[in-house]
Protein backbone atom coordinates (compact mmCIF):
# COMPACT_ATOMS: atom_id res chain seq x y z
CA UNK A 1 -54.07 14.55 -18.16
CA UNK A 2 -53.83 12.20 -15.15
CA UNK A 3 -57.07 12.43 -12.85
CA UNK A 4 -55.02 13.61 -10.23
CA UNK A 5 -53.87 16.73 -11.94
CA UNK A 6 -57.34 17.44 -12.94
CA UNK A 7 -58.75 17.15 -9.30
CA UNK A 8 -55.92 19.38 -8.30
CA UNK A 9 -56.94 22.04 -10.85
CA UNK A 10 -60.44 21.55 -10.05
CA UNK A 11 -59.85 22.16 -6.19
CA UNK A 12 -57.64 25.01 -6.82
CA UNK A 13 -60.19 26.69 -8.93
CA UNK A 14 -62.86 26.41 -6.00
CA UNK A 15 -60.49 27.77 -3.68
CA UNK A 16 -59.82 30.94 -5.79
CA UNK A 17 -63.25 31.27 -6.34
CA UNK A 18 -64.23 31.17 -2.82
CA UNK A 19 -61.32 33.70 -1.58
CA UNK A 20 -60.58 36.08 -4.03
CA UNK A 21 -62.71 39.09 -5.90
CA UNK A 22 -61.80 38.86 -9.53
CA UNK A 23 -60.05 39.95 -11.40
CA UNK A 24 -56.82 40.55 -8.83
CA UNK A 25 -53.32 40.28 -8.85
CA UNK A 26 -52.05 36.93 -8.37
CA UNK A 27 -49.05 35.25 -7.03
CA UNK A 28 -47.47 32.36 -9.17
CA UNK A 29 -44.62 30.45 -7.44
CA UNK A 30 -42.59 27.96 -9.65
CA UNK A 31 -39.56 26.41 -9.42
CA UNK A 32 -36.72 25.47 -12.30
CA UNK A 33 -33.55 23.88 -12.11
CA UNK A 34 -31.08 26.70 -12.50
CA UNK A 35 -30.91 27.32 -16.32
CA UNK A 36 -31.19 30.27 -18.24
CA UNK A 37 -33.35 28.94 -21.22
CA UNK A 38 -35.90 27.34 -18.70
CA UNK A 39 -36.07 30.96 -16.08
CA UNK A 40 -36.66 32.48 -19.54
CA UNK A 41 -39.33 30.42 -20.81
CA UNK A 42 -41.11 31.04 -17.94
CA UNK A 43 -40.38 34.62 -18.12
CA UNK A 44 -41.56 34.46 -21.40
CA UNK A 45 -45.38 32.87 -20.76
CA UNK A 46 -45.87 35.49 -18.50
CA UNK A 47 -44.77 38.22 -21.34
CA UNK A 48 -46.91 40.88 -22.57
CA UNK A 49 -48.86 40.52 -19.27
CA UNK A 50 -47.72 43.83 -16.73
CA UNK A 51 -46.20 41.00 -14.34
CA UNK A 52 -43.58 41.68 -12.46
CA UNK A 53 -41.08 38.88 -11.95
CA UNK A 54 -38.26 38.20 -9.30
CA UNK A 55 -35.75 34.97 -9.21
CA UNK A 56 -33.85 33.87 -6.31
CA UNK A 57 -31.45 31.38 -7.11
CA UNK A 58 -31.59 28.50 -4.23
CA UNK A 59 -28.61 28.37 -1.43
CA UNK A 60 -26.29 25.62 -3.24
CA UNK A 61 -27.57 27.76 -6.78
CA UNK A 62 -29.04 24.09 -8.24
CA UNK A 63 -32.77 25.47 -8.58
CA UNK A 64 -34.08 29.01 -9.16
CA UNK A 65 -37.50 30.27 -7.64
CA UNK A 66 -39.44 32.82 -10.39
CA UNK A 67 -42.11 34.04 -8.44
CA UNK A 68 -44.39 36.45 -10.92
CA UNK A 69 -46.88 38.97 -9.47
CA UNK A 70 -49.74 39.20 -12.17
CA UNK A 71 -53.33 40.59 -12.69
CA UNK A 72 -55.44 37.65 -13.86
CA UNK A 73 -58.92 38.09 -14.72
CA UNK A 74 -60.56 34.78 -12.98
CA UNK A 75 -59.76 31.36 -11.47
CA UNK A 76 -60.12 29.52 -14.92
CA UNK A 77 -57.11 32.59 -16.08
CA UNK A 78 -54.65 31.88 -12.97
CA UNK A 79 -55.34 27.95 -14.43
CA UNK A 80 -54.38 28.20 -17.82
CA UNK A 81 -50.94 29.49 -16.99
CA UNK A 82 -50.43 26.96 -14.68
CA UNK A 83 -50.95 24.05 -17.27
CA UNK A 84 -49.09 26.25 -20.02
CA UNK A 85 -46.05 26.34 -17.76
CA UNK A 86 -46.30 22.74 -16.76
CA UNK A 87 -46.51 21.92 -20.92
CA UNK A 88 -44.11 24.22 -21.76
CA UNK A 89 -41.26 24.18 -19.55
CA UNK A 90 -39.71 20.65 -18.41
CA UNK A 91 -39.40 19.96 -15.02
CA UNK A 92 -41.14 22.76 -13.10
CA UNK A 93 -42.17 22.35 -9.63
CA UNK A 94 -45.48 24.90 -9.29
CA UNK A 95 -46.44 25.89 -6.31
């Protein structure tokens, strides 16, 4: 994984440990261009999980935002998902 990507995960796991009390619901933001199979595999990480998921396709209807409310037991939890989407699902923007 490039060095960047790790300091990013690194930095983002500080922040949630310095502003949230865990576990808590947390709010995932990614973005996909608009495809069925791709909003589904994300969808599909997230399955199982009580999350509840909303999609807003984008003005022109080229990209889809899937933003999925979720409990997540700790920063290194909220993490994991993040890199399983990235590995998963090609070309999604995380935000």
């Amino acid at each position: 994984m490039p060095d960047k990507t790790e300091e990013f995960y690194k930095k983002l796991k500080s922040q949630l440990e310095d502003t949230a009390l865990w576990p808590t619901t947390y709010l995932y933001k990614f973005i996909v261009k608009t495809d069925a199979v791709k909003i589904k595999q994300v969808e599909g990480i997230f399955n199982n999980m009580g999350a509840v998921i909303n999609t807003k396709a984008s003005k022109n209807g080229k990209y889809t935002s899937v933003s999925i409310n979720v409990r997540m037991k700790n920063p290194d939890a909220v993490i994991l998902k993040y890199k399983e989407v990235a590995e998963k699902v090609e070309g999604v923007i995380s935000l």
